[in-house]
Protein backbone atom coordinates (compact mmCIF):
# COMPACT_ATOMS: atom_id res chain seq x y z
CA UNK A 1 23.34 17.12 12.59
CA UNK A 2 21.08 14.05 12.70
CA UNK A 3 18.93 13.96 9.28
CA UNK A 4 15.42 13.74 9.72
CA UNK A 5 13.59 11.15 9.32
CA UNK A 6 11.94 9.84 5.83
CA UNK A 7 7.88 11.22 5.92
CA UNK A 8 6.56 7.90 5.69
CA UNK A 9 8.24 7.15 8.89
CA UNK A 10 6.38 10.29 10.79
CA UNK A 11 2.90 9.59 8.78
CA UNK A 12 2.31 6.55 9.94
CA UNK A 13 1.91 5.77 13.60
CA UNK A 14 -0.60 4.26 15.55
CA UNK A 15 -2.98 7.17 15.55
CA UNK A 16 -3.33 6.27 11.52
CA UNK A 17 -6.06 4.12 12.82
CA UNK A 18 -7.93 6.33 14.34
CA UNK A 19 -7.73 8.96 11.44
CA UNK A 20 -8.68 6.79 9.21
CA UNK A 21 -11.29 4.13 10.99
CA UNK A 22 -12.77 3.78 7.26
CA UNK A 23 -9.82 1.52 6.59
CA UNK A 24 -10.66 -1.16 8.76
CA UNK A 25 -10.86 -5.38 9.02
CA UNK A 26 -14.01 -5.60 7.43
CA UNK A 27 -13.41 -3.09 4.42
CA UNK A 28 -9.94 -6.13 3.98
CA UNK A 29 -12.33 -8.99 4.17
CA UNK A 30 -14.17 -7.49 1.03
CA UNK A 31 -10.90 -6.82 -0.86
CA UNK A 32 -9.31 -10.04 0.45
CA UNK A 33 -12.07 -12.19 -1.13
CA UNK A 34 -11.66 -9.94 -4.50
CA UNK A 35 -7.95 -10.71 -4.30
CA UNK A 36 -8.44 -14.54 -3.99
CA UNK A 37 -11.02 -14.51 -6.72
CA UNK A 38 -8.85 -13.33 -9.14
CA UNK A 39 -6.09 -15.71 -8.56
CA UNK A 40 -4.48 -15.33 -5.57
CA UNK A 41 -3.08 -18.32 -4.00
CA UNK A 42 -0.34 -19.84 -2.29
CA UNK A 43 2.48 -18.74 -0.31
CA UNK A 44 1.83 -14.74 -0.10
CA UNK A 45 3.86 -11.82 1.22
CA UNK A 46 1.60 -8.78 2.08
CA UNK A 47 4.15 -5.91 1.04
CA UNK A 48 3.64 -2.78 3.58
CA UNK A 49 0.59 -4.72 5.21
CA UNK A 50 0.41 -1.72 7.92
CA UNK A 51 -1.19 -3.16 10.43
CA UNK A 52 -1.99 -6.43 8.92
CA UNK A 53 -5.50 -6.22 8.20
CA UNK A 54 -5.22 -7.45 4.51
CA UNK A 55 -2.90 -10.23 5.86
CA UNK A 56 -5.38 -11.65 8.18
CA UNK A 57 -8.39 -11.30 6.13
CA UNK A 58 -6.18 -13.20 3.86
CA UNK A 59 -5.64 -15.77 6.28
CA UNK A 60 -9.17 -16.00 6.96
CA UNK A 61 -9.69 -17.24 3.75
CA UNK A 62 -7.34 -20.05 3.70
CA UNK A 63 -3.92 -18.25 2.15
CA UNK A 64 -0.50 -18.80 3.42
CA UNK A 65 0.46 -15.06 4.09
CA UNK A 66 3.26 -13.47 5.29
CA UNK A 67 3.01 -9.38 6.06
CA UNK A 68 6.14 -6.63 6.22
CA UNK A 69 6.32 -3.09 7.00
CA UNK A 70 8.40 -0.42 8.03
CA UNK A 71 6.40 0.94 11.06
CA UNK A 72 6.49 -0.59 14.32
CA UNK A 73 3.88 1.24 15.82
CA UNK A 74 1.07 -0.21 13.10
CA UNK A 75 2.39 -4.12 13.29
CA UNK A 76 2.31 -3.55 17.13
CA UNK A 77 -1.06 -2.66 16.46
CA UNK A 78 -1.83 -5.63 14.48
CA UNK A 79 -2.29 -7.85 17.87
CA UNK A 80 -5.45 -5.78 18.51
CA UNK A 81 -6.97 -7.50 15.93
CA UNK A 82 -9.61 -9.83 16.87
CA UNK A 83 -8.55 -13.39 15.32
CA UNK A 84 -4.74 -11.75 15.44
CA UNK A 85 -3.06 -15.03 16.66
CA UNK A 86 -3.77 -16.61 13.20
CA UNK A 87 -0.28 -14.12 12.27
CA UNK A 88 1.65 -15.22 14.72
CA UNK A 89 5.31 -15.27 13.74
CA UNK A 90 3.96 -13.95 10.22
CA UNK A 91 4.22 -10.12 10.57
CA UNK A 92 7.99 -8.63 9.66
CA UNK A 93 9.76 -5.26 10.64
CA UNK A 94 11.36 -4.40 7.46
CA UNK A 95 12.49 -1.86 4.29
CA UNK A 96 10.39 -2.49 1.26
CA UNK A 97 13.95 -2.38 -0.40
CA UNK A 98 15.58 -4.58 1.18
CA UNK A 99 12.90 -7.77 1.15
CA UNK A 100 14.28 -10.18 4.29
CA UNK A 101 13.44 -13.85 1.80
CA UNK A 102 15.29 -15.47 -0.44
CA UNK A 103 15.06 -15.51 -3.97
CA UNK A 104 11.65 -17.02 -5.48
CA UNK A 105 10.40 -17.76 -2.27
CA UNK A 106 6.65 -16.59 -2.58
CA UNK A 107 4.11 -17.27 -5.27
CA UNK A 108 2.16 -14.03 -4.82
CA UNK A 109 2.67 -10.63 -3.73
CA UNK A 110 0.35 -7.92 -2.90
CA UNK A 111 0.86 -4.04 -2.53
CA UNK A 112 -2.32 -2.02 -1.34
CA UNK A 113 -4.00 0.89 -0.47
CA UNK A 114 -1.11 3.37 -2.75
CA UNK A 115 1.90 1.96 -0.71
CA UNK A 116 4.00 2.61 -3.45
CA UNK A 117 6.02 6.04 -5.08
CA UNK A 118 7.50 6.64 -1.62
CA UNK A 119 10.96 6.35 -1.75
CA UNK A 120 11.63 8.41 -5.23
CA UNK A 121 12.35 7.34 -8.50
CA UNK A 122 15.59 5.12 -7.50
CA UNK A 123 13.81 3.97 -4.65
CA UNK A 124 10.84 3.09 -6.39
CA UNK A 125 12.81 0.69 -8.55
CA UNK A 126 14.58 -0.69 -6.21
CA UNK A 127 11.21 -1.71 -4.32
CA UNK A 128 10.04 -3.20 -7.90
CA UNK A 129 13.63 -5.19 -8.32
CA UNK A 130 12.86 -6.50 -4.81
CA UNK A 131 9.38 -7.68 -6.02
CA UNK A 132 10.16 -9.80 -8.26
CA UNK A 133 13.29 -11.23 -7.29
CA UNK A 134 10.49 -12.85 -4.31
CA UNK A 135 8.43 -13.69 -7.00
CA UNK A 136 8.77 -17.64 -7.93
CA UNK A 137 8.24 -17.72 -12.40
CA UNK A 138 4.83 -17.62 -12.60
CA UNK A 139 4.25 -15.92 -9.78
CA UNK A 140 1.74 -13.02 -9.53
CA UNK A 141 2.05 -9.17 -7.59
CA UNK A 142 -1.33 -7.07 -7.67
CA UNK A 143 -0.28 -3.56 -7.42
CA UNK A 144 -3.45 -1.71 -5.66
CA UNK A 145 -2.29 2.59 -6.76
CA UNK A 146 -3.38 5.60 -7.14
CA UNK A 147 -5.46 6.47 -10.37
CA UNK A 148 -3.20 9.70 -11.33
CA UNK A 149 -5.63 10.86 -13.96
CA UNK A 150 -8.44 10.56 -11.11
CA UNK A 151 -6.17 12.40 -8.76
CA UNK A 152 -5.10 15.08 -10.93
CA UNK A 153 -9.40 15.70 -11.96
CA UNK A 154 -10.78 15.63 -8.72
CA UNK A 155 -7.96 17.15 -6.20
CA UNK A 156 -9.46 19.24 -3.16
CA UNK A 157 -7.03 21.59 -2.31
CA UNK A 158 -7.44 21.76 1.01
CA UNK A 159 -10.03 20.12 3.62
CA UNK A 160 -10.67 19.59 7.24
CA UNK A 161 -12.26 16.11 9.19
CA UNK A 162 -13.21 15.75 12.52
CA UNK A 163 -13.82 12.63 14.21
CA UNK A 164 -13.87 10.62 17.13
CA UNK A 165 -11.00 13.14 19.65
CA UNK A 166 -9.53 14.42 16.50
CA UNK A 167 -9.65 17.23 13.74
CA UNK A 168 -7.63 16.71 10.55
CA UNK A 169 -6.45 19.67 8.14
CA UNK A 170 -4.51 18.59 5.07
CA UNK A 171 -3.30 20.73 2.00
CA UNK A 172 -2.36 19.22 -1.38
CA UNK A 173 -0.90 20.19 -4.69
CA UNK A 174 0.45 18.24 -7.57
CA UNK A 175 4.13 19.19 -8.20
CA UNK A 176 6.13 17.95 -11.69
CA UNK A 177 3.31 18.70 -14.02
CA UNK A 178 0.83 16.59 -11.86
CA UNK A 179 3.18 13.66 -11.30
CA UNK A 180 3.95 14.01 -7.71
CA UNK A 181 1.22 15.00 -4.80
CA UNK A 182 2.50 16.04 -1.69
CA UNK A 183 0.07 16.96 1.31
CA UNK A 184 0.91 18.77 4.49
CA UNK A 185 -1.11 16.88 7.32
CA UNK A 186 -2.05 18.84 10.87
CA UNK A 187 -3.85 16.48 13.05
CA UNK A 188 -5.44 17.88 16.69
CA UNK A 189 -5.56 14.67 18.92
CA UNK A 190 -5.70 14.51 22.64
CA UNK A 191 -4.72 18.08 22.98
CA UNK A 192 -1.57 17.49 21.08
CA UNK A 193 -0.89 18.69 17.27
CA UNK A 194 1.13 16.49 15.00
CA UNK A 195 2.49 18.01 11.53
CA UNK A 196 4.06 15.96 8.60
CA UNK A 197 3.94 16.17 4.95
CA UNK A 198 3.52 13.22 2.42
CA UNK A 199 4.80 13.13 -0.96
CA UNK A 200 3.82 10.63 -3.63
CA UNK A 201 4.99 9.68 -6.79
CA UNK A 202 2.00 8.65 -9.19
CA UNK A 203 2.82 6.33 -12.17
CA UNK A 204 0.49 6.21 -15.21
CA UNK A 205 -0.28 2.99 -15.94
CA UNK A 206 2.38 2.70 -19.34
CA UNK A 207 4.89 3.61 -17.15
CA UNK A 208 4.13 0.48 -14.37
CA UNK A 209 3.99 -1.73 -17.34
CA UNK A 210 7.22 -1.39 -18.34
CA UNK A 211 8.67 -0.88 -15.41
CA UNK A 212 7.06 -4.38 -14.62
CA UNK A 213 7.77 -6.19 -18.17
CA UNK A 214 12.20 -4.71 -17.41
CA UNK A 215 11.77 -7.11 -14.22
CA UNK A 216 9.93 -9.94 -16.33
CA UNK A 217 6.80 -8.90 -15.01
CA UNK A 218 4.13 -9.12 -17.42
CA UNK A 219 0.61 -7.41 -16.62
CA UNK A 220 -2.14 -9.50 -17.92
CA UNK A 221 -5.49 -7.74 -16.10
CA UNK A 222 -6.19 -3.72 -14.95
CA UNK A 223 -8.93 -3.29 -12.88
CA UNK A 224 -10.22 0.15 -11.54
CA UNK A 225 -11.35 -1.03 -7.75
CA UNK A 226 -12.04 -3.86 -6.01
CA UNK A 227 -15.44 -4.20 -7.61
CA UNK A 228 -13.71 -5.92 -10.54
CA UNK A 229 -14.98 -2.52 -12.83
CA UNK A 230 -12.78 -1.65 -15.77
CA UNK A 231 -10.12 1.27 -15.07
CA UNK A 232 -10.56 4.61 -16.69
CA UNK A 233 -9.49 8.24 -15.99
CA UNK A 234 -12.38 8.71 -14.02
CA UNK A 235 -11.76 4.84 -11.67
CA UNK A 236 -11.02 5.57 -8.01
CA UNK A 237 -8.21 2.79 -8.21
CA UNK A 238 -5.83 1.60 -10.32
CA UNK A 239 -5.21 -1.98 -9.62
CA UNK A 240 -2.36 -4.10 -11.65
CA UNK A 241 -1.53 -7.89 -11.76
CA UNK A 242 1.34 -9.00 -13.15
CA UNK A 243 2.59 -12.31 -14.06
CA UNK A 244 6.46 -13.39 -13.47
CA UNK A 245 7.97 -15.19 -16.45
């Protein structure tokens, strides 16, 4: 029997853009030029860039970025962007645990929009032994997550959106005493139904730290969005930088 497929494989396909139209260039430019102000710079690998939007914003401002993901269908999607040519022979099919670059071969890294917590615990720290073997010393990763005591406060069990040809219904709990969230996703689109469940590992922030500091990855600011505010239970983000020694 052929196993099925990981879920982050089925959830993300090209209709992810139309689901979630929120998510969009302009939203990246915003969070791009947040990114750069607090220190990003150099040669930059945009880790599970989707369909590149943070990469080119990115490159809009000047940075020397590189973008890899696992789905084809979203960096396919990436040439739709207008200005796309500017990632030409930047954009990489790849597993977030098995990094395609040598060694200390960027000086930042970047992880947004809860990319992260996918691939269980192992998996998870494999993707974190990958980041910072890329990582030059004194190089910098920004981890954009989840905010699990924000989750945990203000879950909605169960909802349904409708948009542009589409209705989306999605259920969610919190498994492991409110570490994991899984959601079951039904999404009507062109007549068609597509099913798939996501499941999530949140990390409290003293658990990423050391995490980061047993791969010489010191965190030096929190923030709790990308409007620079300070994180707290209540913050819709949770938003790390770390600094490689």
């Amino acid at each position: 029997m052929i196993p099925e497929p990981p879920w982050y494989e089925d959830a993300f396909r090209s209709d992810y853009r139309q689901v979630y139209a929120h998510r969009n260039l302009e939203a990246a430019r915003g969070e791009a030029r947040f990114l750069v102000a607090h220190g990003l710079s150099g040669r930059v690998l945009d880790l599970c860039c989707g369909f590149a939007r943070h990469s080119l914003a990115l490159s809009e401002l000047g940075v020397n970025v590189f973008g890899l993901d696992l789905s084809f269908d979203l960096l396919r999607d990436a040439r739709r962007l207008p200005g796309s040519e500017r990632l030409a022979g930047r954009l990489v099919r790849a597993d977030a645990g098995r990094l395609p670059f040598a060694s200390a071969s960027f000086d930042a890294l970047v992880n947004l929009f809860s990319s992260f917590g996918y691939f269980g615990e192992q998996g998870d720290a494999r993707m974190l032994d990958e980041i910072a073997r890329v990582l030059r010393p004194g190089g910098r990763a920004l981890l954009d997550l989840m905010n699990p005591p924000a989750v945990r406060s203000s879950l909605v069990p169960r909802s349904t959106r409708e948009g542009d040809g589409f209705r989306l219904r999605e259920e969610r709990r919190l498994l492991e005493g409110g570490r994991r969230i899984t959601k079951e996703v039904e999404l009507h689109l062109d007549g068609g139904v597509r099913r798939w469940r996501e499941d999530v590992r949140m990390y409290e922030e003293h658990e990423l730290r050391t995490h980061l500091a047993e791969r010489g990855l010191a965190v030096d600011a929190v923030w709790g969005d990308f409007d620079g505010r300070e994180c707290s239970p209540s913050s819709p983000r949770m938003i790390l930088r770390a600094r490689r020694r």
